[in-house]
C-alpha atoms as a PDB file:
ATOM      1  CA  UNK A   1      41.371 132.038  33.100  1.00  0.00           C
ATOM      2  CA  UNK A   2      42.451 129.800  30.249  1.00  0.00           C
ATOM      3  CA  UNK A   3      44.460 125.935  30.441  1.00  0.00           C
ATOM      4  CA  UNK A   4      47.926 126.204  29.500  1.00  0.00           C
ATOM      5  CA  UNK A   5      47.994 121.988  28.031  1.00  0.00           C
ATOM      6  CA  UNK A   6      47.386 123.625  24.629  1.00  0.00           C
ATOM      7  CA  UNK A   7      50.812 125.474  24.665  1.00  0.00           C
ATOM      8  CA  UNK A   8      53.052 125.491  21.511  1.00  0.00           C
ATOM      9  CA  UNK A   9      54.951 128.494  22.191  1.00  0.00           C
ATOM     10  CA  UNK A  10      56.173 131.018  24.529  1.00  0.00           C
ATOM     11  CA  UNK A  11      56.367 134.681  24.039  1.00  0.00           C
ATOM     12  CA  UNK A  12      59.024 136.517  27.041  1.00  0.00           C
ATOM     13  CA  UNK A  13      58.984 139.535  28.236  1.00  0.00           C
ATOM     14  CA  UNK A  14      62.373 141.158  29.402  1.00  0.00           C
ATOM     15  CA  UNK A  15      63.323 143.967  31.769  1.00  0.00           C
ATOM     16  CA  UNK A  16      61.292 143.246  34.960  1.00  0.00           C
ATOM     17  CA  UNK A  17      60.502 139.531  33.989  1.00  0.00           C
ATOM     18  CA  UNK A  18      63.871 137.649  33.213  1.00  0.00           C
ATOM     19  CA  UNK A  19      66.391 140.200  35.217  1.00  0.00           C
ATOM     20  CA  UNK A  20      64.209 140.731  38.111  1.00  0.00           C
ATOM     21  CA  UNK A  21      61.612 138.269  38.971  1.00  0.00           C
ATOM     22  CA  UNK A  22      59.125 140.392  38.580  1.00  0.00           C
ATOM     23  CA  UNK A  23      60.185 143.243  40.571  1.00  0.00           C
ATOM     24  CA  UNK A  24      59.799 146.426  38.512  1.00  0.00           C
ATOM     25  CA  UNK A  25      63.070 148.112  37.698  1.00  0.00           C
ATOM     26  CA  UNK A  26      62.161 151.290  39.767  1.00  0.00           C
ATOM     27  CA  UNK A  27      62.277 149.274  42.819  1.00  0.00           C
ATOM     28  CA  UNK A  28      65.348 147.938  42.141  1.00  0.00           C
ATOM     29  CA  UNK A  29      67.185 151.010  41.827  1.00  0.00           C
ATOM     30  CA  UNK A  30      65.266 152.488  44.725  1.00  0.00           C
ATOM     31  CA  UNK A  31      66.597 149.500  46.528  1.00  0.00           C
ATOM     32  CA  UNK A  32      70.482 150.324  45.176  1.00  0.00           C
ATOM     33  CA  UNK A  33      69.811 154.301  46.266  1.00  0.00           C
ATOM     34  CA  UNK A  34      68.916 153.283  49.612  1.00  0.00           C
ATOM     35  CA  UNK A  35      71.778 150.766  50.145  1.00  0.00           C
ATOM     36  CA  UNK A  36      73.741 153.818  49.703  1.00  0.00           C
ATOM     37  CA  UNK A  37      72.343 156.124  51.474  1.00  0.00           C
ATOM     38  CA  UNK A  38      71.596 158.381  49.309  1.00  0.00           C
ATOM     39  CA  UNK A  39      69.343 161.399  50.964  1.00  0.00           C
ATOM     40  CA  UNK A  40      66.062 161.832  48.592  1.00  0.00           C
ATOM     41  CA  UNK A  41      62.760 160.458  49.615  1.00  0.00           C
ATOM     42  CA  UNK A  42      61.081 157.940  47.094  1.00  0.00           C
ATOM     43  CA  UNK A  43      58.558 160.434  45.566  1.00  0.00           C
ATOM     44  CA  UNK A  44      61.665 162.395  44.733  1.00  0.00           C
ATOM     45  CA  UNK A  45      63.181 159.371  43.009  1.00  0.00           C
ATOM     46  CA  UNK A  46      60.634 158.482  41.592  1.00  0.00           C
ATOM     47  CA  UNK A  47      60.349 162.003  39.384  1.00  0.00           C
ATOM     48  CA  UNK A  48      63.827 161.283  38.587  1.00  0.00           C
ATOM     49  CA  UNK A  49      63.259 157.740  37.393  1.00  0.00           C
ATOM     50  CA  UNK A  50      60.369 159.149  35.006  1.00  0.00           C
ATOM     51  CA  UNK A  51      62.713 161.912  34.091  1.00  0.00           C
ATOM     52  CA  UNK A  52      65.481 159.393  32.807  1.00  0.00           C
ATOM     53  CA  UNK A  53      63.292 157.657  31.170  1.00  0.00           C
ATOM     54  CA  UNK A  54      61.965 160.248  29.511  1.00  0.00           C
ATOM     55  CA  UNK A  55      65.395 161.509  28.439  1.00  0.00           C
ATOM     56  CA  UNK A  56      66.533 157.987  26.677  1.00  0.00           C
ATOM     57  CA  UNK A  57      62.993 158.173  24.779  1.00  0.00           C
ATOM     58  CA  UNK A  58      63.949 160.957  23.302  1.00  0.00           C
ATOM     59  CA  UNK A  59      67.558 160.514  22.579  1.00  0.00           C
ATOM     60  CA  UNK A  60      69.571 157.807  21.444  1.00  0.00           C
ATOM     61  CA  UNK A  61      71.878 157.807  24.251  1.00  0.00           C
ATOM     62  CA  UNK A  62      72.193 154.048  24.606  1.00  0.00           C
ATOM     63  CA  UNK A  63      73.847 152.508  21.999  1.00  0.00           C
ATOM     64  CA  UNK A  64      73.269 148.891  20.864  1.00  0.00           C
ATOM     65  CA  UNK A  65      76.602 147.212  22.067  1.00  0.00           C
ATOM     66  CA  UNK A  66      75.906 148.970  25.257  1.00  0.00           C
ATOM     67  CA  UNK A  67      75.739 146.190  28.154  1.00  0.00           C
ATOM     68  CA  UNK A  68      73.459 146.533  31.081  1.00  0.00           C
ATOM     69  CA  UNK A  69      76.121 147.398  33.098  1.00  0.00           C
ATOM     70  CA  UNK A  70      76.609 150.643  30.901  1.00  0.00           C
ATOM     71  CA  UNK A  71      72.908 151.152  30.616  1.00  0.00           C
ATOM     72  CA  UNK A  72      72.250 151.427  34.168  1.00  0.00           C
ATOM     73  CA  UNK A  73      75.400 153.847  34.109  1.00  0.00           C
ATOM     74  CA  UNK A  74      73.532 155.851  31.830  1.00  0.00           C
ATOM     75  CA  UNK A  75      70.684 156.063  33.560  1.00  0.00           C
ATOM     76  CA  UNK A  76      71.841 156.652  36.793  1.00  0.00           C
ATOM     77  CA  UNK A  77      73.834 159.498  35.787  1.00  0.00           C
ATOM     78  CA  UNK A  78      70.940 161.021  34.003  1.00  0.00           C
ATOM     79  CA  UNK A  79      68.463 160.756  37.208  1.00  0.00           C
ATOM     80  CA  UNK A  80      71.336 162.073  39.883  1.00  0.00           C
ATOM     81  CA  UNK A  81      71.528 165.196  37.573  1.00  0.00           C
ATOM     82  CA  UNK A  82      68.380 165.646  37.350  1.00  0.00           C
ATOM     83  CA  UNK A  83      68.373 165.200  41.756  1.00  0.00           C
ATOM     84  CA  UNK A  84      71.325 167.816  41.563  1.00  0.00           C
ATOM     85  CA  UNK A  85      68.912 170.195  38.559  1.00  0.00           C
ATOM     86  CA  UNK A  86      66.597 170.222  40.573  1.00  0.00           C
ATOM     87  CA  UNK A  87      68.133 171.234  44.183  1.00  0.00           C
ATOM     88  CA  UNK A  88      67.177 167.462  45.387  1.00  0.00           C
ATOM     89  CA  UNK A  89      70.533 166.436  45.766  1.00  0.00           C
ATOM     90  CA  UNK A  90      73.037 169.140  47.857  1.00  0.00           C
ATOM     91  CA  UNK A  91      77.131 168.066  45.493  1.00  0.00           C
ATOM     92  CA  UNK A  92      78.280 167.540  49.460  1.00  0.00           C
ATOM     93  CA  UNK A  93      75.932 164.449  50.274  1.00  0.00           C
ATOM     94  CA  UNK A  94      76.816 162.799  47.146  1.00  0.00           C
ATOM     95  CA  UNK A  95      80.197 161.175  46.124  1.00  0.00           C
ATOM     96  CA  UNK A  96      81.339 161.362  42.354  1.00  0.00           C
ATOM     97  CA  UNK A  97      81.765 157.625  42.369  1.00  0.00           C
ATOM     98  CA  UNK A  98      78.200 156.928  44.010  1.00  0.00           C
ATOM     99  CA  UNK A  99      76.129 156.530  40.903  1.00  0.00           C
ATOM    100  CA  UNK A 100      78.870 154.286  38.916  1.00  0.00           C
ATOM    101  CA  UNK A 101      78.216 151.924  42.390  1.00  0.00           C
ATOM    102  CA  UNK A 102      74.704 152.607  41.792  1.00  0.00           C
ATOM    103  CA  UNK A 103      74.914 150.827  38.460  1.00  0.00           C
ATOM    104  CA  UNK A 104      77.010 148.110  39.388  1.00  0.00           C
ATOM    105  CA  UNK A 105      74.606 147.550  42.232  1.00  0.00           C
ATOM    106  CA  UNK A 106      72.181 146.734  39.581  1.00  0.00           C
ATOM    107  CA  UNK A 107      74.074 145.114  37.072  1.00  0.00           C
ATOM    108  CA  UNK A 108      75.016 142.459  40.084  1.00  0.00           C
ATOM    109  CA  UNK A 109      71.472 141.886  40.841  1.00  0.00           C
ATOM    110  CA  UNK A 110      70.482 141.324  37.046  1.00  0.00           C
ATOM    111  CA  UNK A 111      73.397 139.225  36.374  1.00  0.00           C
ATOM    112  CA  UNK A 112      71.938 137.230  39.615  1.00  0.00           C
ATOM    113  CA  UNK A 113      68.610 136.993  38.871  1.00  0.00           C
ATOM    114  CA  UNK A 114      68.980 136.264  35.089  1.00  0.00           C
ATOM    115  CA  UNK A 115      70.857 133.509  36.083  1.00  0.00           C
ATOM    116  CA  UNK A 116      69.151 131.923  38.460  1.00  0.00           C
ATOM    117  CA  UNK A 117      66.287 132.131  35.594  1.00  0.00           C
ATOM    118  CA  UNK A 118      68.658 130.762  33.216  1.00  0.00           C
ATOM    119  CA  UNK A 119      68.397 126.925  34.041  1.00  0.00           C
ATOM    120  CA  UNK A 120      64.292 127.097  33.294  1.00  0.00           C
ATOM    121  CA  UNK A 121      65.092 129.431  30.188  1.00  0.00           C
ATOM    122  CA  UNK A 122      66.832 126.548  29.019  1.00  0.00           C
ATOM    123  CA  UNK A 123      64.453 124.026  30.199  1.00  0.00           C
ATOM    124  CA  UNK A 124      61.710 125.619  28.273  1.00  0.00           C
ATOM    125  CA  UNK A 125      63.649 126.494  25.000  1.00  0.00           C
ATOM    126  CA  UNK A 126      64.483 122.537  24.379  1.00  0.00           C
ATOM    127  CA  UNK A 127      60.668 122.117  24.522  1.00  0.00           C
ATOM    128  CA  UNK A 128      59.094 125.587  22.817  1.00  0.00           C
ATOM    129  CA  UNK A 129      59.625 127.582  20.416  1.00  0.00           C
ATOM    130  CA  UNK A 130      60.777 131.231  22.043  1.00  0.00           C
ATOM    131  CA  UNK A 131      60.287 134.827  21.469  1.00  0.00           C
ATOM    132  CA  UNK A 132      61.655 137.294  22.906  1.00  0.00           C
ATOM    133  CA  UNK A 133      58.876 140.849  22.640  1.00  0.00           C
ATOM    134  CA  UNK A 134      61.081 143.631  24.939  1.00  0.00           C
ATOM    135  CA  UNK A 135      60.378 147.213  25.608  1.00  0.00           C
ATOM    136  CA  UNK A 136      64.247 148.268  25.504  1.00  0.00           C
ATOM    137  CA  UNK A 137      66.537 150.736  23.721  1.00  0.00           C
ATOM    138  CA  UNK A 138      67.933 149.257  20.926  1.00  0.00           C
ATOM    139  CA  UNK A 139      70.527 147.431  22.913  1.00  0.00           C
ATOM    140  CA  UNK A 140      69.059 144.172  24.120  1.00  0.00           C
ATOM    141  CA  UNK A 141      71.124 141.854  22.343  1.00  0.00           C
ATOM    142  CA  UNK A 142      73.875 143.119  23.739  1.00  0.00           C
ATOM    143  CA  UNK A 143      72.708 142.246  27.113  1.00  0.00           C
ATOM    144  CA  UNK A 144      71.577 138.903  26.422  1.00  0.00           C
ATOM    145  CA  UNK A 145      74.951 138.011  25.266  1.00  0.00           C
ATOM    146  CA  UNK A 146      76.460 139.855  28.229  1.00  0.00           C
ATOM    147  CA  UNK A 147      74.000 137.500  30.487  1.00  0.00           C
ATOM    148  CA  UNK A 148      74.225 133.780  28.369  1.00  0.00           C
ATOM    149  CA  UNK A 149      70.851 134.393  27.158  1.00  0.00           C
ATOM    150  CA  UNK A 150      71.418 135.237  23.557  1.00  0.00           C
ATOM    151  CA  UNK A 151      70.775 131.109  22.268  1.00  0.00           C
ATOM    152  CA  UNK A 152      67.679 130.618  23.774  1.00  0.00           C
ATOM    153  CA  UNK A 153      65.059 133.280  21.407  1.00  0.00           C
ATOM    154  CA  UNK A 154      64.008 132.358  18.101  1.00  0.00           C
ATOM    155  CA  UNK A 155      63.882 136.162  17.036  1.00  0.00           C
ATOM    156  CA  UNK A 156      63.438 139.315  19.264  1.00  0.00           C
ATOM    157  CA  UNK A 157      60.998 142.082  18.882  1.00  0.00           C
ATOM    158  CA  UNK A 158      62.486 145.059  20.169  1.00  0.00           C
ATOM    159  CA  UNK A 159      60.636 148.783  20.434  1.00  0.00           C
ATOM    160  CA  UNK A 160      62.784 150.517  19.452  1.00  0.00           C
ATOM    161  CA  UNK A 161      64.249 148.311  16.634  1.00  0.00           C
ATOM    162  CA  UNK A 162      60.525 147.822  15.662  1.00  0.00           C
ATOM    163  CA  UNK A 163      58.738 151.363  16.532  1.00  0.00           C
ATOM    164  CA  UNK A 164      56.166 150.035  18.484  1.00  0.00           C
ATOM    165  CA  UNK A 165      55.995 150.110  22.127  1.00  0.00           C
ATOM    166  CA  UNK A 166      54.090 148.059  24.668  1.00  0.00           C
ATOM    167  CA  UNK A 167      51.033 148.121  25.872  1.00  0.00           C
ATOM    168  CA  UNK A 168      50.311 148.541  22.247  1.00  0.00           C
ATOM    169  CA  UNK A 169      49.086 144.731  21.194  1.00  0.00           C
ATOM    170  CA  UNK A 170      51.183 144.957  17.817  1.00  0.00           C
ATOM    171  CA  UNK A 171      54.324 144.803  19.392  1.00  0.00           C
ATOM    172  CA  UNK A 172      52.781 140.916  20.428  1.00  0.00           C
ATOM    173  CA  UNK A 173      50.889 140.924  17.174  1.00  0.00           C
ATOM    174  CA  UNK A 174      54.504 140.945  16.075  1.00  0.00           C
ATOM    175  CA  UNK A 175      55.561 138.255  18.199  1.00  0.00           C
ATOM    176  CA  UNK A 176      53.077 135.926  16.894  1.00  0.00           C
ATOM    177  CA  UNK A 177      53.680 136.306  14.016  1.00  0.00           C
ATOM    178  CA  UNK A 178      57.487 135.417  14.178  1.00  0.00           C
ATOM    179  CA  UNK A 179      56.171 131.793  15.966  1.00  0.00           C
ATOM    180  CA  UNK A 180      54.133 131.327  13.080  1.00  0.00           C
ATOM    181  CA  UNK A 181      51.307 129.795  15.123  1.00  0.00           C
ATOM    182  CA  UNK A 182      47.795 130.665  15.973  1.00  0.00           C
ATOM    183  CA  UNK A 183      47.728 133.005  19.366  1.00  0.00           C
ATOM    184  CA  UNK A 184      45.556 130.945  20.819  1.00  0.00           C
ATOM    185  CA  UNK A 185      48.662 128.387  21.029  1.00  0.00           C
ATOM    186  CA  UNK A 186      50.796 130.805  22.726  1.00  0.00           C
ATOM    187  CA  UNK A 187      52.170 132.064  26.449  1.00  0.00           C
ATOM    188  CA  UNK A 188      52.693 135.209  27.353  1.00  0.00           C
ATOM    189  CA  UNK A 189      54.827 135.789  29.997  1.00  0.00           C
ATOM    190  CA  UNK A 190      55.935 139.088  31.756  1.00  0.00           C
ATOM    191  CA  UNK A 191      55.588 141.195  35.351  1.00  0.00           C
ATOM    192  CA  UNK A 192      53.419 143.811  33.874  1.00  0.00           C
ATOM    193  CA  UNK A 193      49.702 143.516  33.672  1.00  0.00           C
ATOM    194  CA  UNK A 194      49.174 146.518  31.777  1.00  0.00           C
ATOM    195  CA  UNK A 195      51.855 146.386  29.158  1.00  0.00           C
ATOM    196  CA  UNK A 196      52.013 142.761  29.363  1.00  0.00           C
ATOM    197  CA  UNK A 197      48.976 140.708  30.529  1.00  0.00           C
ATOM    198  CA  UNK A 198      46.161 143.170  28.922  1.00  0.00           C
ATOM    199  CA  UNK A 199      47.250 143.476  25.718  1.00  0.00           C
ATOM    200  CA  UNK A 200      48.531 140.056  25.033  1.00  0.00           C
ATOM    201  CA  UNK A 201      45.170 138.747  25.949  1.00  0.00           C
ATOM    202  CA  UNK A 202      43.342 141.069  23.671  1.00  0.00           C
ATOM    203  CA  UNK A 203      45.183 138.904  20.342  1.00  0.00           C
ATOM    204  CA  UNK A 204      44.192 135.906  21.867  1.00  0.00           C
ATOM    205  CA  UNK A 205      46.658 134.823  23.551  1.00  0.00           C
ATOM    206  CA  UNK A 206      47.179 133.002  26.937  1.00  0.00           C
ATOM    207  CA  UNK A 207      49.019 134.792  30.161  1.00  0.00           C
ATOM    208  CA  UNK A 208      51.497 134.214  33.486  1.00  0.00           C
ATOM    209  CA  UNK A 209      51.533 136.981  35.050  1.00  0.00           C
ATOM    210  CA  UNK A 210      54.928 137.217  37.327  1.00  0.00           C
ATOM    211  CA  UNK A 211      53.239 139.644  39.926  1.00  0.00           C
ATOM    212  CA  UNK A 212      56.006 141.515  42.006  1.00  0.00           C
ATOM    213  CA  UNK A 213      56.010 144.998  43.239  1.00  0.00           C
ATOM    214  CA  UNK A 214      54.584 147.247  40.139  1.00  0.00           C
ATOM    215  CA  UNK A 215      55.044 150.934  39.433  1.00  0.00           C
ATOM    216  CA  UNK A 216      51.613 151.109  41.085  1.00  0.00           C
ATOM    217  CA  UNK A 217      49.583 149.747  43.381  1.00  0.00           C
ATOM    218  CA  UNK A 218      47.133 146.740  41.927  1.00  0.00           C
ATOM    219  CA  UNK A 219      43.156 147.446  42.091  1.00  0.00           C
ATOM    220  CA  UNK A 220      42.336 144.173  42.674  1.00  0.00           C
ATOM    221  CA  UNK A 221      40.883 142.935  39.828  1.00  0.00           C
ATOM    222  CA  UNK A 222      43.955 142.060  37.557  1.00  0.00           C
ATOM    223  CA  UNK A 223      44.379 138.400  36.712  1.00  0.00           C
ATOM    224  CA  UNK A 224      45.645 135.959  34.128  1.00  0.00           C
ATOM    225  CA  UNK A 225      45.962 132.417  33.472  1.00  0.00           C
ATOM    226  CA  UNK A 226      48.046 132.171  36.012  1.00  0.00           C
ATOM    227  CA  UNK A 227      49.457 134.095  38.480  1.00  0.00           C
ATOM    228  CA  UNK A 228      52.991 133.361  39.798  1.00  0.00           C
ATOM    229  CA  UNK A 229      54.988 135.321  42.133  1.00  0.00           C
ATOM    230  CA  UNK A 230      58.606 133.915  41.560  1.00  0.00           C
ATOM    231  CA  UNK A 231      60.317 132.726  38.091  1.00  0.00           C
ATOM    232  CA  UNK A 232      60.955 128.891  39.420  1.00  0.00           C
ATOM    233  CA  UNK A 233      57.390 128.644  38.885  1.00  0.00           C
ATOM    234  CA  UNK A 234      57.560 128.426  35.452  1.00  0.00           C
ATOM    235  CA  UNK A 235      58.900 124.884  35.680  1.00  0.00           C
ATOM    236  CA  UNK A 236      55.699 123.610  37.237  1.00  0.00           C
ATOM    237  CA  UNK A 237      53.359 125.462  34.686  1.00  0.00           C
ATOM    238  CA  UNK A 238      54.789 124.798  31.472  1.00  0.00           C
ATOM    239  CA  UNK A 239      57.473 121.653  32.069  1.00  0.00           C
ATOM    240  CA  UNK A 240      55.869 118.701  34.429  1.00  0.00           C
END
């Protein structure tokens, strides 16, 4: 584990680190399913949450002035067919209107969460230079300007803008290289320590790990520079 005094500039993660402290986005909408009741056991939901995903990998189904509000509509709708497919989901334990209040579920707790991140985002942008290096789907600016984020990064390096996804290190290779300093002056921060923490540190460049709940269980041995389990933290760290 490395100081963080030398610090020049900060490269962000997104999804799971800005709109959701952390908390990986599966748990989230596992959290909104449950709030309404809807009758599928985690494992189940979980297939469907890989399915989605899989589906908007492969086509361009989200468009880039799509908001997260009609991302999460998107998805939603894609994993509650799948449920339905799939004979997970009876038609008569699910109202039509359930996954649109699915998706505004979520959109409420992003819109929450990004801004009670907002004041340090803010905070840390009048004192570092910022990049923004997402895993998303083509549409992030959109949501930044939907959330009041959209001043704050330099430049953005988005997967699918960019064709390179995370944990591969030249997404942050890219990311450097928009800072135009050495790694080795540079933050990392994000909630994953696979696609985030482990490859950031293999270019050299320093970690905060924002550990939540994860998509899986953690072995033990993961670490980072530091290790922070809410966003507020960041003020300590990298602004007193």
């Amino acid at each position: 584990m490395g100081s963080l005094d030398t610090i020049k500039g900060i490269i962000f993660d997104y999804g799971g680190t800005i709109d959701s402290n952390g908390l990986h986005w599966a748990e989230v909408i596992w959290q909104a399913y449950e709030t309404f009741l809807i009758p599928i056991d985690k494992d189940v939901f979980r297939e469907a949450y890989v399915h989605g995903e899989r589906t908007l990998a492969r086509n361009p189904l989200i468009r880039p002035n799509h908001t997260f509000k009609d991302m999460m509509r998107i998805k939603t709708e894609i994993q509650i067919q799948w449920l339905q497919e799939n004979g997970k989901l009876s038609d008569n334990c699910f109202r039509e209107d359930t996954a649109e209040a699915i998706a505004d579920w979520c959109y409420q707790f992003a819109k929450q969460t990004t801004a009670n991140a907002k004041p340090i985002i803010a905070l840390l942008a009048q004192r570092y230079p910022m990049v923004l290096v997402s895993n998303f789907y083509g549409n992030i600016e959109a949501v930044l300007k939907d959330f009041g984020l959209d001043s704050y990064f330099g430049s953005i390096v988005e997967s699918a803008v960019v064709g390179v996804r995370k944990p591969n290190p030249d997404i942050f290779d890219l990311g450097v290289k928009q800072l135009k300093m050495d790694s080795q002056q540079i933050v990392v921060i994000g909630d994953s320590y696979d696609k985030d923490i482990v490859p950031a540190t293999s270019i050299g460049c320093h970690t905060i790990w924002i550990k939540n709940i994860g998509w899986e269980a953690y072995k033990g041995h993961e670490t980072a520079d530091a290790v922070i389990s809410d966003f507020k933290e960041l003020e300590k760290l990298l602004l007193s």
